[in-house]
Each structure stands twice: as structure tokens, then as C-alpha cells.
PDB file of N, CA and C in Angstrom:
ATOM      1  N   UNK A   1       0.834  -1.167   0.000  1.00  0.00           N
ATOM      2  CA  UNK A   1       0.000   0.000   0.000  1.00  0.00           C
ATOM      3  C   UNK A   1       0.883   1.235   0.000  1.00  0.00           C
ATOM      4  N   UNK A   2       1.129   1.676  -0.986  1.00  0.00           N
ATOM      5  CA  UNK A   2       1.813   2.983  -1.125  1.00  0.00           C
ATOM      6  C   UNK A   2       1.070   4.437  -1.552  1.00  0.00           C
ATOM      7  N   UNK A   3       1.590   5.333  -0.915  1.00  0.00           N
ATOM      8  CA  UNK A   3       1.031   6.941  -0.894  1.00  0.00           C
ATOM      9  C   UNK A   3       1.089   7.053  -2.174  1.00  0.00           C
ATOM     10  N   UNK A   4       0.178   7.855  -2.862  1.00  0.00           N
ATOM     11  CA  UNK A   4       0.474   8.236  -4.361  1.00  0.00           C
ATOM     12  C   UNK A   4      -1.107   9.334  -4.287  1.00  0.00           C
ATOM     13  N   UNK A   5      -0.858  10.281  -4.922  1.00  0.00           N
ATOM     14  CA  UNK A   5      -1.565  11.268  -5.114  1.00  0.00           C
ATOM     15  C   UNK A   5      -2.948  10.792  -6.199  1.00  0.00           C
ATOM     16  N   UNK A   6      -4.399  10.614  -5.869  1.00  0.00           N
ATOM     17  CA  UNK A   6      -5.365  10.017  -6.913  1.00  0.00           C
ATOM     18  C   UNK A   6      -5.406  10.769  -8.222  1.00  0.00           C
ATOM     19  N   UNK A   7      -5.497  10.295  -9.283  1.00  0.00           N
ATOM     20  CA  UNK A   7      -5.542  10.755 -10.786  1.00  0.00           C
ATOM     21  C   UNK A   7      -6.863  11.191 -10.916  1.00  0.00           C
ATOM     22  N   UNK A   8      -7.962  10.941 -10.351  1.00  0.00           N
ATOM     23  CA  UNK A   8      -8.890  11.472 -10.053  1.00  0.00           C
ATOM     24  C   UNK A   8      -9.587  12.535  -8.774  1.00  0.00           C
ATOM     25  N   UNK A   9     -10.544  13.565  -9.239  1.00  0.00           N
ATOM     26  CA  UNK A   9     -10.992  13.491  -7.596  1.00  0.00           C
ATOM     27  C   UNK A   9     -12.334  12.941  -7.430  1.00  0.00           C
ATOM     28  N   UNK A  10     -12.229  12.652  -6.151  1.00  0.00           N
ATOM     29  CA  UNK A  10     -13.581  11.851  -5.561  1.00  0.00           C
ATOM     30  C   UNK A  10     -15.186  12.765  -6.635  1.00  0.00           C
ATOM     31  N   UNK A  11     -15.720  13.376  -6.784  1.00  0.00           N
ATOM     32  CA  UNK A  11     -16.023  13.857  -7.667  1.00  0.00           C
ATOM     33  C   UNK A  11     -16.112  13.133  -9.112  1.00  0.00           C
ATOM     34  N   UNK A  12     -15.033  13.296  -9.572  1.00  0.00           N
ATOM     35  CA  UNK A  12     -14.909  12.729 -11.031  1.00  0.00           C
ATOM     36  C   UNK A  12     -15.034  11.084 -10.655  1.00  0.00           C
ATOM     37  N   UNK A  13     -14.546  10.229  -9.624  1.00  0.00           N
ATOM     38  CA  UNK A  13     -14.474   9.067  -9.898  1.00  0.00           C
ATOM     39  C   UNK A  13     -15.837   8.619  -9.840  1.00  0.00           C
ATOM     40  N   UNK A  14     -16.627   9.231  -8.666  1.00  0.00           N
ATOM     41  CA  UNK A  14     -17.937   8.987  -8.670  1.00  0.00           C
ATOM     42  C   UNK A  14     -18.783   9.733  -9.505  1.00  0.00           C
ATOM     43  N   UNK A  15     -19.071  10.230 -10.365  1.00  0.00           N
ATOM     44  CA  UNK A  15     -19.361  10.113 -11.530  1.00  0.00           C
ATOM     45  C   UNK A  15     -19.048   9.413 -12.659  1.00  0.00           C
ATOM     46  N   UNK A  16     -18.070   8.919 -12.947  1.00  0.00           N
ATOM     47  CA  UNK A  16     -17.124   7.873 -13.737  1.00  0.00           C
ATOM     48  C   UNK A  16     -18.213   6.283 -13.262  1.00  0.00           C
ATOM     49  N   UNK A  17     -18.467   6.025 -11.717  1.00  0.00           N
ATOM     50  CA  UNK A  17     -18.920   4.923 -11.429  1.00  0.00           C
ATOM     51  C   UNK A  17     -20.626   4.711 -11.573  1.00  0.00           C
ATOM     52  N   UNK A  18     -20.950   6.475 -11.637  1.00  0.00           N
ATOM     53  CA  UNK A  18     -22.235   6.194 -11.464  1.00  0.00           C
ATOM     54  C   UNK A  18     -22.462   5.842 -13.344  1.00  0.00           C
ATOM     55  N   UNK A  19     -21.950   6.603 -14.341  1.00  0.00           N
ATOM     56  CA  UNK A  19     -22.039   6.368 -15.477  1.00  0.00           C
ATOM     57  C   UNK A  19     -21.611   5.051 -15.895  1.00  0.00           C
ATOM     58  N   UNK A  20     -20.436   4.459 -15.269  1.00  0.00           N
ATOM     59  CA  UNK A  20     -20.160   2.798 -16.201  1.00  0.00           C
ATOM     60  C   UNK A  20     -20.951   1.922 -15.118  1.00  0.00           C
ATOM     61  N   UNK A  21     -21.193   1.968 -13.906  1.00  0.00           N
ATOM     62  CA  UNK A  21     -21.448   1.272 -13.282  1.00  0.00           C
ATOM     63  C   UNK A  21     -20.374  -0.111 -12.788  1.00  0.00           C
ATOM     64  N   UNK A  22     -20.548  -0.012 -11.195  1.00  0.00           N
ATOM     65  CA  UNK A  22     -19.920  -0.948 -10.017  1.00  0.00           C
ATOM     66  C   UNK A  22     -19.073  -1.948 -11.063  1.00  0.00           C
ATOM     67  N   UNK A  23     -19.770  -2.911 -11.899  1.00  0.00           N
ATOM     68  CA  UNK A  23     -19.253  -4.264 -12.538  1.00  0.00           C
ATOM     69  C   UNK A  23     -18.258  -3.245 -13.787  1.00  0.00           C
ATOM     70  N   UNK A  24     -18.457  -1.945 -14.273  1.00  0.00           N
ATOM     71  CA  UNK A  24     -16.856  -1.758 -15.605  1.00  0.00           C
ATOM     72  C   UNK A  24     -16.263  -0.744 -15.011  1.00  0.00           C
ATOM     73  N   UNK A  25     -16.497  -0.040 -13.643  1.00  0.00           N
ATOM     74  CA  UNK A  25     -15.788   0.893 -13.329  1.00  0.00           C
ATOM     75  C   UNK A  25     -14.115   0.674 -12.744  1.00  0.00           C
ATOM     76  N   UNK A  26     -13.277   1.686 -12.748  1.00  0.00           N
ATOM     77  CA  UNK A  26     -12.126   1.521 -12.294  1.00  0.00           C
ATOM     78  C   UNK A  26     -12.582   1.775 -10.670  1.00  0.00           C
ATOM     79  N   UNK A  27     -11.051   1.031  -9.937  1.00  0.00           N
ATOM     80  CA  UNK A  27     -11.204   1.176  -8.782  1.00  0.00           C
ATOM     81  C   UNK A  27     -11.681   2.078  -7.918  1.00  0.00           C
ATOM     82  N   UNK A  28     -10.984   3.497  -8.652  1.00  0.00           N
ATOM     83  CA  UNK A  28     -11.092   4.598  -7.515  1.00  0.00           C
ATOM     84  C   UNK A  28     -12.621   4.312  -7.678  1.00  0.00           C
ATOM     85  N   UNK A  29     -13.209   4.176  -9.017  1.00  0.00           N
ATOM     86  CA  UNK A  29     -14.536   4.702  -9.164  1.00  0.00           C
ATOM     87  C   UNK A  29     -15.672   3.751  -8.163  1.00  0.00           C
ATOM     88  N   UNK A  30     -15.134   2.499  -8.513  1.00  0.00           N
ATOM     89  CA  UNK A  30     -15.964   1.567  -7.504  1.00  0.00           C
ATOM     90  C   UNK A  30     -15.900   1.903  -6.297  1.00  0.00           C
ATOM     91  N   UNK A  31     -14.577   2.434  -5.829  1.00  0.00           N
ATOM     92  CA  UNK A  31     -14.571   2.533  -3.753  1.00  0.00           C
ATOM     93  C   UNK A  31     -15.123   3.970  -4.035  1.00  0.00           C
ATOM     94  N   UNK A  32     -15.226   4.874  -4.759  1.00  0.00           N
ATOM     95  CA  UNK A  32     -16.331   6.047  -4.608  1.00  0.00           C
ATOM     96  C   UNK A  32     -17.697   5.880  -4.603  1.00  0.00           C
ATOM     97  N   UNK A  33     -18.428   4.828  -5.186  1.00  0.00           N
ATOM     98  CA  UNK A  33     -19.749   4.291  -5.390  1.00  0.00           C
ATOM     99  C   UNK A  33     -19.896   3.336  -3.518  1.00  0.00           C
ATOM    100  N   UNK A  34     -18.568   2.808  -3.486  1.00  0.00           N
ATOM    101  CA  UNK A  34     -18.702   2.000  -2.017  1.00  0.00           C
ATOM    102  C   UNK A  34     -18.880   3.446  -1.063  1.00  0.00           C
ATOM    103  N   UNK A  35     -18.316   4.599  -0.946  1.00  0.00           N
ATOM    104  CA  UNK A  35     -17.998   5.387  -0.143  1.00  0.00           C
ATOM    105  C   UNK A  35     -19.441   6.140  -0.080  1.00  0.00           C
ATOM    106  N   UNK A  36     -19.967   6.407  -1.296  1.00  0.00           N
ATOM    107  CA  UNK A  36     -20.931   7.335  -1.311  1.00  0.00           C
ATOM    108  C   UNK A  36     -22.363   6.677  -1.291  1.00  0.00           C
ATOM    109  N   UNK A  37     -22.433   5.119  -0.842  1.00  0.00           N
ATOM    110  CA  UNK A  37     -23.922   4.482  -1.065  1.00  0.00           C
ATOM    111  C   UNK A  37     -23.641   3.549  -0.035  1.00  0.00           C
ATOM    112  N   UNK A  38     -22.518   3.125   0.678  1.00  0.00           N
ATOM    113  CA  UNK A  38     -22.572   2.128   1.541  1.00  0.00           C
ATOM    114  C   UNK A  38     -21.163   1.742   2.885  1.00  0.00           C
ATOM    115  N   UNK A  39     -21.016   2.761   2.757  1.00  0.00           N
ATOM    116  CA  UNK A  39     -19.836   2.955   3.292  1.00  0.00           C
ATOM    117  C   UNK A  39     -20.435   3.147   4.854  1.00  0.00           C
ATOM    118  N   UNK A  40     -21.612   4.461   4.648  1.00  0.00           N
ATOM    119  CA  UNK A  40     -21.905   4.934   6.010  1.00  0.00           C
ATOM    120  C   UNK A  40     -22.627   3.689   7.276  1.00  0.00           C
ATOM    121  N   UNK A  41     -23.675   3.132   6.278  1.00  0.00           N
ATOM    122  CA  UNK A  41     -24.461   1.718   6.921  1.00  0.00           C
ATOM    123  C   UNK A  41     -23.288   1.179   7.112  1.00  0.00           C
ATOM    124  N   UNK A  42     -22.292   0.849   6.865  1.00  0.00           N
ATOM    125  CA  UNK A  42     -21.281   0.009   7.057  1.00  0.00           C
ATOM    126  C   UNK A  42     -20.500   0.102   8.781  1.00  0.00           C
ATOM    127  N   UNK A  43     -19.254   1.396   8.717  1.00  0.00           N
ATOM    128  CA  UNK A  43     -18.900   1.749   9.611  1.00  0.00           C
ATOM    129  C   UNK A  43     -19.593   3.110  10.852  1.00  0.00           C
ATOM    130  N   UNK A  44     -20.530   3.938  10.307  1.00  0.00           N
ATOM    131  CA  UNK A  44     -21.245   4.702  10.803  1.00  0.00           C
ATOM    132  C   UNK A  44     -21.146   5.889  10.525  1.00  0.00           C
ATOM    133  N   UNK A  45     -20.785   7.319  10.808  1.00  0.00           N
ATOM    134  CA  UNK A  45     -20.617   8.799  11.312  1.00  0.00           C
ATOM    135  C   UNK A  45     -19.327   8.600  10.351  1.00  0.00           C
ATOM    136  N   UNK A  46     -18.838   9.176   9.272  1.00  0.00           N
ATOM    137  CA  UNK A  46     -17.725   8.816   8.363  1.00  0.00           C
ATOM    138  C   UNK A  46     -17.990  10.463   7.495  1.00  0.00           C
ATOM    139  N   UNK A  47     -17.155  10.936   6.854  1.00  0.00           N
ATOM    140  CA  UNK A  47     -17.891  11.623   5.493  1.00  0.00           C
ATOM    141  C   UNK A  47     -16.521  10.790   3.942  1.00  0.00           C
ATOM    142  N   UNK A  48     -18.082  10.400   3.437  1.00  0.00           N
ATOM    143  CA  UNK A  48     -17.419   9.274   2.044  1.00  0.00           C
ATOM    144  C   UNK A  48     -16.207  10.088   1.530  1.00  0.00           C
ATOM    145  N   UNK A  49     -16.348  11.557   1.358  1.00  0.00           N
ATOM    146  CA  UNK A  49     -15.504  11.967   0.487  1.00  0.00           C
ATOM    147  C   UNK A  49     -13.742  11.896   1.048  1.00  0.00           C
ATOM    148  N   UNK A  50     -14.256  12.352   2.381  1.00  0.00           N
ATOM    149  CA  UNK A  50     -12.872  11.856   3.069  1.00  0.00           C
ATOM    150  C   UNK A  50     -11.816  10.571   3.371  1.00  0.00           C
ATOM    151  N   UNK A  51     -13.075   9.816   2.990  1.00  0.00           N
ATOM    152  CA  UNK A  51     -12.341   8.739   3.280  1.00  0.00           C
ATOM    153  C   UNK A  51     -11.808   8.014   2.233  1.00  0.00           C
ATOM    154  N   UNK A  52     -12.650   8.508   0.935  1.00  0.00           N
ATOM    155  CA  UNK A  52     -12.317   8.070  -0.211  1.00  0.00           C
ATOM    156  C   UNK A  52     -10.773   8.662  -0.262  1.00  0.00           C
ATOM    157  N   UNK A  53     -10.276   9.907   0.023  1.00  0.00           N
ATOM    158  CA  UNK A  53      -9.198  10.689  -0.380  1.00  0.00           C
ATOM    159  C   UNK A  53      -8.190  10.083   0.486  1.00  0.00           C
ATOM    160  N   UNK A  54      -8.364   9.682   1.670  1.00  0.00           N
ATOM    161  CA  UNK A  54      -7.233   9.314   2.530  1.00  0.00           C
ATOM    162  C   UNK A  54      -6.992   7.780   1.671  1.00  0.00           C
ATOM    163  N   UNK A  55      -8.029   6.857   1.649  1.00  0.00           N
ATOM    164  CA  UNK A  55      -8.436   5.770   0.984  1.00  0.00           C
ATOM    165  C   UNK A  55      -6.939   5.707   0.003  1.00  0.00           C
ATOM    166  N   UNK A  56      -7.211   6.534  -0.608  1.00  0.00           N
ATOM    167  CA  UNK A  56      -6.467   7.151  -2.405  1.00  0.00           C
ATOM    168  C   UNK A  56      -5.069   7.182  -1.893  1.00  0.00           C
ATOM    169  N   UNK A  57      -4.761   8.102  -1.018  1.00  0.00           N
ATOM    170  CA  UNK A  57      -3.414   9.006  -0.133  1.00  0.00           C
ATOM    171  C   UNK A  57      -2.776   7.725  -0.122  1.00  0.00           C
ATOM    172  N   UNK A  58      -3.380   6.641   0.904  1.00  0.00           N
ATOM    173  CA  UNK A  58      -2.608   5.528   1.379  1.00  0.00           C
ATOM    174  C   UNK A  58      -2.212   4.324   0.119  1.00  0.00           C
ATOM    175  N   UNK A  59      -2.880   4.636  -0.948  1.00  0.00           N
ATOM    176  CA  UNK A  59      -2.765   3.270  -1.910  1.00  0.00           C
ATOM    177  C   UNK A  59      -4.127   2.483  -1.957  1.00  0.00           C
ATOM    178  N   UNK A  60      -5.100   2.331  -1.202  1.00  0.00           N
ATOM    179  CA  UNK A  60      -5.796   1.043  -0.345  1.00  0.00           C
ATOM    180  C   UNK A  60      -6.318   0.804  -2.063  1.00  0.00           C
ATOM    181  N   UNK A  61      -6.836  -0.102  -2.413  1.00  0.00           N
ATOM    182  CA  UNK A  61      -8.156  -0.797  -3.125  1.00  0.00           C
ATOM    183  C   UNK A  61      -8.886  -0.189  -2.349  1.00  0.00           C
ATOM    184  N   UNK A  62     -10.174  -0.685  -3.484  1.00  0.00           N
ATOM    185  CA  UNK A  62     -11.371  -1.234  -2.699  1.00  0.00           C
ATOM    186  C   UNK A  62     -11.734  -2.481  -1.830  1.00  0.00           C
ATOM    187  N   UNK A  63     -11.160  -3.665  -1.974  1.00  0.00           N
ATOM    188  CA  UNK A  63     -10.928  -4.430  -1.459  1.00  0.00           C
ATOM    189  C   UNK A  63     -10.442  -4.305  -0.249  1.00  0.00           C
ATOM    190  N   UNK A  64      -9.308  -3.527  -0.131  1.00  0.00           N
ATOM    191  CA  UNK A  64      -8.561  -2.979   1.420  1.00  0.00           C
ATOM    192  C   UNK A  64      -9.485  -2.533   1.750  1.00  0.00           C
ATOM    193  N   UNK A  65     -10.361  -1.599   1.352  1.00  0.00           N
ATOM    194  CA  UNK A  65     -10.956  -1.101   2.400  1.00  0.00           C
ATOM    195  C   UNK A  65     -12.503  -1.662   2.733  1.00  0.00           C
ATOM    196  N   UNK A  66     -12.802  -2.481   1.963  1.00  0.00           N
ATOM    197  CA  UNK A  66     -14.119  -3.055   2.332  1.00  0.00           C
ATOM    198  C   UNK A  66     -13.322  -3.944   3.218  1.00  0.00           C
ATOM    199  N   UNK A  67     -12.222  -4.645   3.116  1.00  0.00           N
ATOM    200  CA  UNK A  67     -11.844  -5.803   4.403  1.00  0.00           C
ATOM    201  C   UNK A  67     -11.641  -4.826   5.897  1.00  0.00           C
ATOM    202  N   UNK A  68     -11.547  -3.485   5.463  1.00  0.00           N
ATOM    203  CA  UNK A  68     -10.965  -2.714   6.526  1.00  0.00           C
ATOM    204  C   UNK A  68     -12.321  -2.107   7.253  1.00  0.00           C
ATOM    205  N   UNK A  69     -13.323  -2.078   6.457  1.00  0.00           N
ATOM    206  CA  UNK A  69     -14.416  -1.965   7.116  1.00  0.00           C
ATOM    207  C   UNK A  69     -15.433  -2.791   8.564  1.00  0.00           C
ATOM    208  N   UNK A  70     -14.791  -3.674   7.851  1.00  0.00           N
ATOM    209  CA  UNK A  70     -15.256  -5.161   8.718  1.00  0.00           C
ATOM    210  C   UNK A  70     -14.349  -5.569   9.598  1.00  0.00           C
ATOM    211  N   UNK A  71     -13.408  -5.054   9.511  1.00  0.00           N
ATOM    212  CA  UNK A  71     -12.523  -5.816  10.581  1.00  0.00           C
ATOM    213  C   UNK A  71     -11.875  -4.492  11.815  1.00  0.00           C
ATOM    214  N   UNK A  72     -11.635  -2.913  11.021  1.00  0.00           N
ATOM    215  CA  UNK A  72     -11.415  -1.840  12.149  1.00  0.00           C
ATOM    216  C   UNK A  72     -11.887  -0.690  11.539  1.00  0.00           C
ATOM    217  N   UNK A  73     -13.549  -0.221  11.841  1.00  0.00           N
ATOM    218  CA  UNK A  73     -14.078   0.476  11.610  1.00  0.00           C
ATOM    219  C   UNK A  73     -13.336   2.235  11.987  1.00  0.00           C
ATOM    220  N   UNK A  74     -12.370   1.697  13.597  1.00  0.00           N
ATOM    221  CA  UNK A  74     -11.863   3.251  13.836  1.00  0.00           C
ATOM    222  C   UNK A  74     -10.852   3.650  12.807  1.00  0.00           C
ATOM    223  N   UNK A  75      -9.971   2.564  11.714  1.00  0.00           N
ATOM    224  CA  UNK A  75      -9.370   2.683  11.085  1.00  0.00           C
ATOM    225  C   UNK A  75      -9.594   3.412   9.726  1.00  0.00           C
ATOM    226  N   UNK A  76     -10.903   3.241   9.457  1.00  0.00           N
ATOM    227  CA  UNK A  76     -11.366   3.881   8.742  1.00  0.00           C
ATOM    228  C   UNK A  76     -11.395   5.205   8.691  1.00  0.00           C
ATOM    229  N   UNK A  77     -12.575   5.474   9.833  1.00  0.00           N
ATOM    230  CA  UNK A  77     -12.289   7.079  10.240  1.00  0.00           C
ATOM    231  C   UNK A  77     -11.285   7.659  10.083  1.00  0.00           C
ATOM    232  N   UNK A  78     -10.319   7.095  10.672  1.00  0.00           N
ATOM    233  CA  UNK A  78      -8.950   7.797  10.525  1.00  0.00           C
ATOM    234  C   UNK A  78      -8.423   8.316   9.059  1.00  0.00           C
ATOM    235  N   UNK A  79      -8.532   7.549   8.398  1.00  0.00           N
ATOM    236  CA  UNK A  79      -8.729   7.804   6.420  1.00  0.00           C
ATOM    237  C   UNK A  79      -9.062   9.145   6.315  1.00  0.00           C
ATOM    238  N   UNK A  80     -10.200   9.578   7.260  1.00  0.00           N
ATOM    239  CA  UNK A  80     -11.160  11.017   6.776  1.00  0.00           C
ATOM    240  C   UNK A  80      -9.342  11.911   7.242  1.00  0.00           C
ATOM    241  N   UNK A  81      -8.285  11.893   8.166  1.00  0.00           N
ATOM    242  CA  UNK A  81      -7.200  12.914   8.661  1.00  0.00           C
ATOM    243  C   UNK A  81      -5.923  12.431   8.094  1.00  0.00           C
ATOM    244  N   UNK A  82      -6.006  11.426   6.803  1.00  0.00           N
ATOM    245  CA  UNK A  82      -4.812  10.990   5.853  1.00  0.00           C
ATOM    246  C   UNK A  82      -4.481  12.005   5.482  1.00  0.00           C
ATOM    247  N   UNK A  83      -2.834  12.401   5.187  1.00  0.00           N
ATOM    248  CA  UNK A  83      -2.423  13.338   4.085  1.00  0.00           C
ATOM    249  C   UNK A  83      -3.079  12.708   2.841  1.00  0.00           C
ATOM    250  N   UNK A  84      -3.825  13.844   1.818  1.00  0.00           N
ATOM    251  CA  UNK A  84      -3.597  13.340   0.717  1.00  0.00           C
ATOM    252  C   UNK A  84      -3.351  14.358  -0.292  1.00  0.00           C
ATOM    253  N   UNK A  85      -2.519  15.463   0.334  1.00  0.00           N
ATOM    254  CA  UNK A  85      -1.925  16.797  -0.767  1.00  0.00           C
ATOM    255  C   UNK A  85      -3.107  17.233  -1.586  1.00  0.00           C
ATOM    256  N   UNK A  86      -4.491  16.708  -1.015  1.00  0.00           N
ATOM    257  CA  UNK A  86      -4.940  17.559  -2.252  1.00  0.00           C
ATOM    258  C   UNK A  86      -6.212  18.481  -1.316  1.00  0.00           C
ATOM    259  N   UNK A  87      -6.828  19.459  -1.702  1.00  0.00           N
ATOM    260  CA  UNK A  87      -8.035  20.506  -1.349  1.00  0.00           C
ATOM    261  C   UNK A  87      -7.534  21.710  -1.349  1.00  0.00           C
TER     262      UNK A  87
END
């Protein structure tokens, strides 16, 4: 899992996911569709966009972070106070 600045912003990816949809979207775009429709039922009190960006900051998949959902919800949160050089 390495830091790297997203080629997208949360914004563009979720639009990108809502237009190809979950099954042809790229990653960022899928964990923006996870962030912005199911993220919150998931771990609770979160804001998607933040977490998507820290999400991005750190490297994670979507995969990382749906396993990261289920297994350390405070870890998540923490995502929302990642560097991610960008705003």
C-alpha cells in the first residue's frame, strides 16, 4: 500500500462509477460508489468523500478497504485525517 496522489478526484471518480457502473468501473470509481452508497451503513458517522481521499493518499483498493471496514471500523475514520496533498 503505497502513498500516491489520486488521478482522479472523488467527484470525477464517482461520476465515472455512477455512469459505467460498479461491474466496468475503475477502482477509484468503484470505492467512490462503495464510499458514497454504503460505506456509512457500514462503519457509521464517516464523510465518504474523506475517506475516499485518505483511501487514495494511502494506496488502499477497494478491497482494502471493504476488508478494513469489517474488521477496524476506527481505522477507517482515521482515512477522513490521511495526508492526501490535495483541497
Amino acid at each position: 500500500m503505497s502513498s500516491s496522489k489520486p488521478s482522479l478526484t472523488y467527484e470525477q471518480a464517482l461520476a465515472e462509477g455512477r455512469k459505467v457502473g460498479a461491474r466496468r468501473a475503475s477502482d477509484p470509481a468503484l470505492m467512490a460508489l462503495f464510499c458514497a452508497d454504503t460505506l456509512q451503513y457500514v462503519v457509521g458517522a464517516v464523510a465518504p468523500q474523506l475517506v475516499w481521499e485518505g483511501a487514495q493518499a494511502q494506496g488502499l483498493r477497494s478491497k482494502d478497504l471493504v476488508r478494513l471496514c469489517a474488521t477496524d471500523p476506527l481505522a477507517v475514520s482515521d482515512l477522513m485525517w490521511a495526508e492526501s496533498g490535495s483541497s
